[in-house]
Protein backbone atom coordinates (compact mmCIF):
# COMPACT_ATOMS: atom_id res chain seq x y z
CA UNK A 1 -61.74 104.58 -56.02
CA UNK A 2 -60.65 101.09 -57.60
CA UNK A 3 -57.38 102.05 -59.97
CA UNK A 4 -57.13 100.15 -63.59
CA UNK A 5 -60.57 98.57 -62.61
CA UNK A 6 -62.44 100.82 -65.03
CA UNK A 7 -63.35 97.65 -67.41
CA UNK A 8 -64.68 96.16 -64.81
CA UNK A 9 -66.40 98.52 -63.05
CA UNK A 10 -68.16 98.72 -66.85
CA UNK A 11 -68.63 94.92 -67.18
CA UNK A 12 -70.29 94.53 -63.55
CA UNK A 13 -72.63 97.27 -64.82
CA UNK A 14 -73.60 95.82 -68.42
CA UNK A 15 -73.68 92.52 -66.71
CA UNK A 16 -76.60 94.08 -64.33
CA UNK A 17 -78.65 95.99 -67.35
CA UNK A 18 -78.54 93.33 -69.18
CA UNK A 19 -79.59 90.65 -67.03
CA UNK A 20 -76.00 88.61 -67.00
CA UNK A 21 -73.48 87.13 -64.59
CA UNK A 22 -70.09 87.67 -64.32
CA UNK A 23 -66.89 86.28 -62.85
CA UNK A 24 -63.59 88.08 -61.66
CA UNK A 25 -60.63 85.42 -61.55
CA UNK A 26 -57.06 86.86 -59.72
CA UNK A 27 -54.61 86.99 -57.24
CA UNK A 28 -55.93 87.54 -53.63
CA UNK A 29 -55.44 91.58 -52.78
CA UNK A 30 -56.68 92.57 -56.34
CA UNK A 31 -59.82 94.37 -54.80
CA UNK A 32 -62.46 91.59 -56.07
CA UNK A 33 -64.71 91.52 -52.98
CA UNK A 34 -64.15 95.02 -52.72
CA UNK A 35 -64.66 96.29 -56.01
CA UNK A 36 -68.12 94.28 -56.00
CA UNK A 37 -69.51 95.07 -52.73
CA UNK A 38 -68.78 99.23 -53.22
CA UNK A 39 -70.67 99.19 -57.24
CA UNK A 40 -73.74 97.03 -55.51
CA UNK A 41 -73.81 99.67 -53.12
CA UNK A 42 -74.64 102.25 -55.78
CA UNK A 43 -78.08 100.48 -56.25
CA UNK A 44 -80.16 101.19 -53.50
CA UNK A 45 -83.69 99.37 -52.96
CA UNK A 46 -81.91 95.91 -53.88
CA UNK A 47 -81.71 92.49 -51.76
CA UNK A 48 -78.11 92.34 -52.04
CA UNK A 49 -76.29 88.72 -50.69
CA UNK A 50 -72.75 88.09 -50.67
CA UNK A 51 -70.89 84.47 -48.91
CA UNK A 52 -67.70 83.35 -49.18
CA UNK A 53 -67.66 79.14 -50.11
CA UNK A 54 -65.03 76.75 -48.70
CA UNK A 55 -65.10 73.00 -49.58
CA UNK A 56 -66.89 72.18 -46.74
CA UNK A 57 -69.87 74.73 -47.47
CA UNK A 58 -73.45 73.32 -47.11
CA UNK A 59 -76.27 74.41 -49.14
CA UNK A 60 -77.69 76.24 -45.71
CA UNK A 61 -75.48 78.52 -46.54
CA UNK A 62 -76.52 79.83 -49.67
CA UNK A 63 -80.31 79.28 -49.82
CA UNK A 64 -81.55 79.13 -46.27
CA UNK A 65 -81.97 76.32 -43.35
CA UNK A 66 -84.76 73.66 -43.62
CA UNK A 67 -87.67 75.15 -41.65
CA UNK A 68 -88.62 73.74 -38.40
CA UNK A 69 -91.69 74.05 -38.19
CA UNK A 70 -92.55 72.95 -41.80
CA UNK A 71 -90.80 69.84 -40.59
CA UNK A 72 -93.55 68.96 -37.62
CA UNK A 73 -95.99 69.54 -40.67
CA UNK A 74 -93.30 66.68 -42.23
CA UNK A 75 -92.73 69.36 -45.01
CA UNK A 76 -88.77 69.89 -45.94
CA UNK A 77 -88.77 73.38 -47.50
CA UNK A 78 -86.04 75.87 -46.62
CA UNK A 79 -86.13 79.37 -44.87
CA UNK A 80 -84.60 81.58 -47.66
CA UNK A 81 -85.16 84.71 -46.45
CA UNK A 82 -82.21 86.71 -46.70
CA UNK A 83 -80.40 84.17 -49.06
CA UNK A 84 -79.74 83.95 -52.59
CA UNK A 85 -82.93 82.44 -54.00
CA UNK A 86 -84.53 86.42 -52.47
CA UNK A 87 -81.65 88.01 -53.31
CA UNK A 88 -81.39 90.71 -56.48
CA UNK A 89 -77.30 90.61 -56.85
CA UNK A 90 -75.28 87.80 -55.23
CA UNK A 91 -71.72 87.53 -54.90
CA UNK A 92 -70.53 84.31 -54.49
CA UNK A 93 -66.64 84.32 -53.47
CA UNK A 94 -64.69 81.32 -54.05
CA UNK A 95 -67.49 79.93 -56.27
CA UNK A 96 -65.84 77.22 -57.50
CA UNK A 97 -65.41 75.70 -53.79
CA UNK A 98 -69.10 74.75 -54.94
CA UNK A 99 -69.54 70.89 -54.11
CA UNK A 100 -71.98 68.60 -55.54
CA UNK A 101 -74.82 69.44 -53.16
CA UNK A 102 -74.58 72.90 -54.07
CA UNK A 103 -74.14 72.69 -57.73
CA UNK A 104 -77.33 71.77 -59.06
CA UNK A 105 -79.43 74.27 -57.44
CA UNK A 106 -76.65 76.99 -58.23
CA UNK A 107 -77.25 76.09 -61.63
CA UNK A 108 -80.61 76.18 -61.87
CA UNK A 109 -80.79 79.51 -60.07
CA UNK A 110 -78.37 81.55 -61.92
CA UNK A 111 -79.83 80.03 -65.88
CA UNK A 112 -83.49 80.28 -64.87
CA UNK A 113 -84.07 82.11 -61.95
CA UNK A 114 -85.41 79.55 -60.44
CA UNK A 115 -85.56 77.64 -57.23
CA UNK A 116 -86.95 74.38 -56.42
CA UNK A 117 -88.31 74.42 -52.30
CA UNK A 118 -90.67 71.64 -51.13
CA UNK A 119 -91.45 70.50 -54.47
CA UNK A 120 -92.68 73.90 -55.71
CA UNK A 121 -91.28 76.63 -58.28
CA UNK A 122 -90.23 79.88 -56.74
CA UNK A 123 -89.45 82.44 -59.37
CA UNK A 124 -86.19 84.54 -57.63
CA UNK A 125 -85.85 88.72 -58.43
CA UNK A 126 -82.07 87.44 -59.47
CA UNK A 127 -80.80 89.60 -61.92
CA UNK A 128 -76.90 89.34 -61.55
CA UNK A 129 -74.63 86.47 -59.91
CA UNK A 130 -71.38 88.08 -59.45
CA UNK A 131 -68.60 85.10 -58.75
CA UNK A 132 -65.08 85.66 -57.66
CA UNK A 133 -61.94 82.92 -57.46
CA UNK A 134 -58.15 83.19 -56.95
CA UNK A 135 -57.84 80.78 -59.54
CA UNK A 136 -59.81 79.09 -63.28
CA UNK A 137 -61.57 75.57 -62.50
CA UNK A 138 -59.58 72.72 -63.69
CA UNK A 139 -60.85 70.32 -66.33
CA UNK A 140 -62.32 67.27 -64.78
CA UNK A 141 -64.03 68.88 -61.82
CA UNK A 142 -66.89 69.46 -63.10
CA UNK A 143 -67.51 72.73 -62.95
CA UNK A 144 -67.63 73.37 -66.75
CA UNK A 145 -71.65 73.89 -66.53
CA UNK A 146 -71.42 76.32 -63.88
CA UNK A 147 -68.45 77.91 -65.72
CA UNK A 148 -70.38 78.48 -68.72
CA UNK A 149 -73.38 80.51 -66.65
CA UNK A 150 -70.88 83.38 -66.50
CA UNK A 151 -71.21 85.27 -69.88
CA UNK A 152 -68.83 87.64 -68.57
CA UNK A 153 -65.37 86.99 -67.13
CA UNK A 154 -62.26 89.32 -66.35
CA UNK A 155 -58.96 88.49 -65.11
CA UNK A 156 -57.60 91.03 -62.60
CA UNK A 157 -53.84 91.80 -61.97
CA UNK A 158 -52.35 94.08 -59.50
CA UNK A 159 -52.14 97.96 -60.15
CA UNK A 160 -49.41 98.15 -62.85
CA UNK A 161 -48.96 101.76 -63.46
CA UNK A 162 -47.11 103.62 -60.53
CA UNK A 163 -48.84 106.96 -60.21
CA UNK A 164 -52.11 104.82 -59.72
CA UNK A 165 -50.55 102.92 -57.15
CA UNK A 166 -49.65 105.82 -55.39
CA UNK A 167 -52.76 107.30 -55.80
CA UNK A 168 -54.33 103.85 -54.23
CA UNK A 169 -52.13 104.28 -50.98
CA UNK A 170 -53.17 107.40 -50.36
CA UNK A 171 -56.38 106.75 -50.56
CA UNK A 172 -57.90 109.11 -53.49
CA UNK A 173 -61.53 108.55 -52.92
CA UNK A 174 -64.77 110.13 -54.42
CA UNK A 175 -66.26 112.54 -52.30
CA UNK A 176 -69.75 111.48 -53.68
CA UNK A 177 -71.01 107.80 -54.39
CA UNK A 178 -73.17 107.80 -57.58
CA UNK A 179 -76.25 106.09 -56.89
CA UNK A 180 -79.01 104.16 -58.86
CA UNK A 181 -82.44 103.15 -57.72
CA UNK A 182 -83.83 99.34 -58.29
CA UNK A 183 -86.89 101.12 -60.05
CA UNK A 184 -84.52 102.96 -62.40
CA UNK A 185 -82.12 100.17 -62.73
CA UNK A 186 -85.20 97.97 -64.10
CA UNK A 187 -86.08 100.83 -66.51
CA UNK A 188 -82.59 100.27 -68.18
CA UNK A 189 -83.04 96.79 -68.11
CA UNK A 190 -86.62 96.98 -70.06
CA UNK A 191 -85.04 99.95 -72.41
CA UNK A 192 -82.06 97.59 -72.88
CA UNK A 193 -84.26 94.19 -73.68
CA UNK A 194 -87.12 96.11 -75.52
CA UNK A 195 -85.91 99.54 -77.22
CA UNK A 196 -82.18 99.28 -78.52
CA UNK A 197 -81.75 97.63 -81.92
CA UNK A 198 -78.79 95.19 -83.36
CA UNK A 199 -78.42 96.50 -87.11
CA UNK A 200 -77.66 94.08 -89.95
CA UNK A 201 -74.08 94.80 -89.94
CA UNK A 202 -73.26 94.33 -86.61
CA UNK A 203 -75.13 90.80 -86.71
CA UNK A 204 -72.31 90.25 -89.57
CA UNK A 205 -69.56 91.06 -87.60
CA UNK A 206 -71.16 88.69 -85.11
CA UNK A 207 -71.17 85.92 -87.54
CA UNK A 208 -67.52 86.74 -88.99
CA UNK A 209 -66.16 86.29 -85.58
CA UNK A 210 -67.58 83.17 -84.76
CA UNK A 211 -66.49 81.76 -88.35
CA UNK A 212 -63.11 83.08 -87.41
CA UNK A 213 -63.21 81.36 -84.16
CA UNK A 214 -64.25 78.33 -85.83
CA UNK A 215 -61.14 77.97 -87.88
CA UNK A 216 -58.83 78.11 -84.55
CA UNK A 217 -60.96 75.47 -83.18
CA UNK A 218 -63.11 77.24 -80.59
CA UNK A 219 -66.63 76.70 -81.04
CA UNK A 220 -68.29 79.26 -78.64
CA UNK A 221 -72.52 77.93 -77.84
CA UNK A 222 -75.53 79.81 -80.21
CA UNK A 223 -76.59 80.09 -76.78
CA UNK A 224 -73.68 82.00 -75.80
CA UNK A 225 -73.64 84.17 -79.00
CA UNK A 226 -77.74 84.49 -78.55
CA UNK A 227 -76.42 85.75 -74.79
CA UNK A 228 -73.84 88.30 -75.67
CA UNK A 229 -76.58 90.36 -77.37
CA UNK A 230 -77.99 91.55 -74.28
CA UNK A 231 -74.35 92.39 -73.26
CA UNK A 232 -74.11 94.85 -76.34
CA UNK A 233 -77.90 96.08 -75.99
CA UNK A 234 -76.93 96.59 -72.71
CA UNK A 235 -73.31 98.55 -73.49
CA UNK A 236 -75.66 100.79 -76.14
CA UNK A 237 -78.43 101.89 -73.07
CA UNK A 238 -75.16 102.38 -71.16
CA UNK A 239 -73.81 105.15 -73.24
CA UNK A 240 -77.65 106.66 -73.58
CA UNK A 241 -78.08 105.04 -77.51
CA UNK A 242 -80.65 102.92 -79.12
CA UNK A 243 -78.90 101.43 -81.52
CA UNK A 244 -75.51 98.87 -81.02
CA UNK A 245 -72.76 100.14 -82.69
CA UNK A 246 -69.00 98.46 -83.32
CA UNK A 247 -67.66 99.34 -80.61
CA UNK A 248 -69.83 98.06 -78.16
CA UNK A 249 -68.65 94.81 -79.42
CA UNK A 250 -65.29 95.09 -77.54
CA UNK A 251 -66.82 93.51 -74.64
CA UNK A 252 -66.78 89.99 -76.72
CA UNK A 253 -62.79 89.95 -75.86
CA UNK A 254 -63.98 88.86 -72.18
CA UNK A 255 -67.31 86.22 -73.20
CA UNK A 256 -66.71 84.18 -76.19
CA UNK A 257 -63.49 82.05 -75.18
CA UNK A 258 -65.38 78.56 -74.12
CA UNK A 259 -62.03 77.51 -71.81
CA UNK A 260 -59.37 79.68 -69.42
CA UNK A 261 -56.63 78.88 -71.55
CA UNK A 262 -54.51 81.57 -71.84
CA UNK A 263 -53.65 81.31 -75.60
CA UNK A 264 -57.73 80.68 -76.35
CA UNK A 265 -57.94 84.09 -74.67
CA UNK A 266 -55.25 85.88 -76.32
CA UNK A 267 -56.81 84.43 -79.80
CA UNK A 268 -60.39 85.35 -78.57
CA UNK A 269 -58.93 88.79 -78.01
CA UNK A 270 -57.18 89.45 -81.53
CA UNK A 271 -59.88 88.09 -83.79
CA UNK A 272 -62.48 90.26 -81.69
CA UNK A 273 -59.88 93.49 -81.60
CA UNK A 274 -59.28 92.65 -85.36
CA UNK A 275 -62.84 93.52 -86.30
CA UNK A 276 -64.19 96.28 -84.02
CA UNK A 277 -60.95 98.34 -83.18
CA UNK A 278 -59.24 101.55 -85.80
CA UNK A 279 -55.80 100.64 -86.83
CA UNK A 280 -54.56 103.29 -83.95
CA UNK A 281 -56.61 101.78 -81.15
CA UNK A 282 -55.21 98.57 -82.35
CA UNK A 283 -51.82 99.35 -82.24
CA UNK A 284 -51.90 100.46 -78.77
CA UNK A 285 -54.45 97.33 -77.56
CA UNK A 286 -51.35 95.49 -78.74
CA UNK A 287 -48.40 97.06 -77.27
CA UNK A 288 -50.98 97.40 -74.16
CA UNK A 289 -50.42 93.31 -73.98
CA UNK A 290 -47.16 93.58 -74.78
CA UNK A 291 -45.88 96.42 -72.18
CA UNK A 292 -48.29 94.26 -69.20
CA UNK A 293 -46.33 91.05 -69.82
CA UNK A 294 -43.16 93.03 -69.63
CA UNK A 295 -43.95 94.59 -66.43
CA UNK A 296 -44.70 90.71 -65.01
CA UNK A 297 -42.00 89.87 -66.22
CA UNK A 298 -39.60 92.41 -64.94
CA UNK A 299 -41.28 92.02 -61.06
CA UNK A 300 -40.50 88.48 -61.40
CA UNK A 301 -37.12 88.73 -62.74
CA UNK A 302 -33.57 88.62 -60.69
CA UNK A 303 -32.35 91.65 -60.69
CA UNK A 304 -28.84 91.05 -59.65
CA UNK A 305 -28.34 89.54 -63.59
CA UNK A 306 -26.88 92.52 -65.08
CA UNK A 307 -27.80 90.32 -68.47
CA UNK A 308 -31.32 90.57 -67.26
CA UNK A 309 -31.68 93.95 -66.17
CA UNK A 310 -29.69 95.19 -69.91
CA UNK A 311 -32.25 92.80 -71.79
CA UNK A 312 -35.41 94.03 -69.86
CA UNK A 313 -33.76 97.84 -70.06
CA UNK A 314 -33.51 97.93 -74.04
CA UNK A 315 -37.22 96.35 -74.44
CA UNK A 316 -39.00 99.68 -72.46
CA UNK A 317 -36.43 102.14 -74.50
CA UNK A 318 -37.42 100.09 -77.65
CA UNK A 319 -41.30 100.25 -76.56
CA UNK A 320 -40.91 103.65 -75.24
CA UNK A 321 -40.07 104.91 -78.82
CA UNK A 322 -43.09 102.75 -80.46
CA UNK A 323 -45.79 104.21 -77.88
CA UNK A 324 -44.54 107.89 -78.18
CA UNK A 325 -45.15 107.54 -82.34
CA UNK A 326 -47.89 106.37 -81.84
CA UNK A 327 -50.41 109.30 -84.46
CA UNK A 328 -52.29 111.41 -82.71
CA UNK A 329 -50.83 109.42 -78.95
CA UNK A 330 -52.25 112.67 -77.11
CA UNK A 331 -55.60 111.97 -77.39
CA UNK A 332 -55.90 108.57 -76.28
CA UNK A 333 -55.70 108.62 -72.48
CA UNK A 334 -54.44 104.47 -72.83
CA UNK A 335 -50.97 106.19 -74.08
CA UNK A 336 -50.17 108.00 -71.00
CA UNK A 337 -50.44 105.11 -68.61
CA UNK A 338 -48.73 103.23 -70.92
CA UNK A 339 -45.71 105.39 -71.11
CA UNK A 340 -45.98 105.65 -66.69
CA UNK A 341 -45.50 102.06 -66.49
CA UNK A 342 -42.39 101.90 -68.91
CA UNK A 343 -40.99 104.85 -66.68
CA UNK A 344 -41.79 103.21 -63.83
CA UNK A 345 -40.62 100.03 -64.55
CA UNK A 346 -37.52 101.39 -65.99
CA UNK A 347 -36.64 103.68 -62.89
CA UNK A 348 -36.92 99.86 -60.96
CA UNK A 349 -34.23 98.63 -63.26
CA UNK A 350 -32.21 101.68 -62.68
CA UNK A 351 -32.11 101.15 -58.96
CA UNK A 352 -31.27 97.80 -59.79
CA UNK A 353 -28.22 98.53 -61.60
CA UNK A 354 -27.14 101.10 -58.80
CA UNK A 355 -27.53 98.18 -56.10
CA UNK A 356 -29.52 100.41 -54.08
């Protein structure tokens, strides 16, 4: 059972119907490695490949060791059984350790499903590349082009609310795995490419974003915005529909930023939240931001400032109030875990205050 993970667990799986990569950037601890090798496990009948990249990483690591005995034929073509090139999911860790001799063949893999051996084509069953990192490329290392493959990326943060971090100590797990065949996972994948509709006005919406985007100077690819309609054909055969609907959009908030930048992001995020989420849903996707960089900051903060611990106290009582009138708070299951990590944060401030 992976706690606050849920999004995730939901991207990973759109990211597989539809055909899509995806990349999970955080801290190391936050479950990454974990979290991917448990949901690949749920699809049975798949070549599943998963390697963990340093700087010093060769390519015989990821797609197989030259062949012997094709070289006393004086033939240099690689052995990829069991590697990526044969593989249906691969999770890369550390991806962007990837060095020059890797790169190009990375690339060429996860945009065409392709791999070059021994001068021939070799179509690959790759359907998903699932990367992981502890931390966003830097400009300048060239790594943009391999940054762009992933259509989908998440940032992952430690378990904020305290009842799900007890939960996650003592170990609340399913007693069942849910499982998915290859054959049916390809018939969601053909229902997903061939049999679920965009309508007009969602196409609109499409094209109001990326106008709006335009104006703050971020200039997502047509390629990217051609891409992200598998992710919301693939969101609608998720939730058993034919048809995309508005909110299936929401997934944009974590594919159309074009660099990490953390205030690209956070506009990504409002202009797509703007346009797809009910005034209620926004209000609490807002103070959702708002009571997460709160929490950071009160982990981080001294707590032997009484000035800090008073400043950080009034903030939750003031939030507190503004989540509990939220109309209608009840039914949105966002609200309780919202208020759980106020209380909890505030009962750390209180044994602050004590000195205990």
């Amino acid at each position: 059972m992976y706690f606050e993970r849920e999004e995730m667990v939901r991207g990973m799986l759109i990211a597989f119907i539809a055909r899509q990569h995806v990349l999970f950037v955080g801290e190391p601890g936050t479950a990454k490695s974990g979290l991917v090798a448990d949901l690949t496990k749920c699809v049975t009948g798949t070549n599943y490949f998963q390697w963990l990249l340093t700087r010093f990483s060769t390519p015989e690591e990821l797609f197989g060791p030259v062949s012997l005995k094709a070289l006393e034929q004086d033939t240099y073509k690689r052995n990829t059984r069991n590697k990526l090139p044969e593989a249906h999911i691969g999770f890369v860790d550390k991806i962007f350790k990837a060095n020059s001799a890797i790169l190009n063949a990375l690339l060429t893999l996860a945009n065409e499903r392709l791999f070059y051996n021994n001068g021939g084509i070799v179509q690959s069953p790759l359907f998903s590349i699932v990367g992981a990192s502890n931390e966003w490329p830097e400009e300048g290392e060239g790594l943009e082009a391999l940054f762009d493959r992933f259509i989908l990326r998440y940032e992952i943060d430690y378990i904020q609310d305290g009842n799900s971090f007890d939960a996650m100590l003592q170990g609340a797990y399913p007693a069942q795995r849910p499982t998915i065949t290859l054959a049916e996972l390809e018939q969601l994948q053909f229902h997903s490419e061939m049999m679920v509709t965009v309508p007009q006005d969602i196409l609109e919406v499409l094209r109001d974003i990326r106008d709006a985007l335009r104006l703050e100077g971020i200039r997502p690819s047509d390629r990217r915005f051609r891409q992200v309609l598998s992710l919301l054909k693939a969101s609608a055969t998720l939730d058993g529909r034919d048809v995309v609907i508005r909110k299936d959009l929401i997934i944009l908030v974590h594919s159309l930023w074009v660099t990490p930048e953390a205030n690209e992001r956070d506009i990504v995020r409002r202009t797509v939240q703007d346009r797809v989420l009910d005034p209620v849903e926004k209000e609490i996707a807002d103070l959702t931001d708002i009571i997460r960089d709160l929490a950071r900051s009160v982990d981080s903060s001294d707590m032997t400032d009484t000035k800090v611990v008073l400043e950080h106290s009034q903030k939750i009582k003031s939030l507190k109030m503004q989540v509990e009138n939220i109309p209608n708070g009840n039914s949105y299951p966002e609200v309780g875990k919202l208020l759980s990590i106020l209380d909890e944060k505030r009962k750390s401030l209180a044994t602050a205050a004590l000195g205990v």
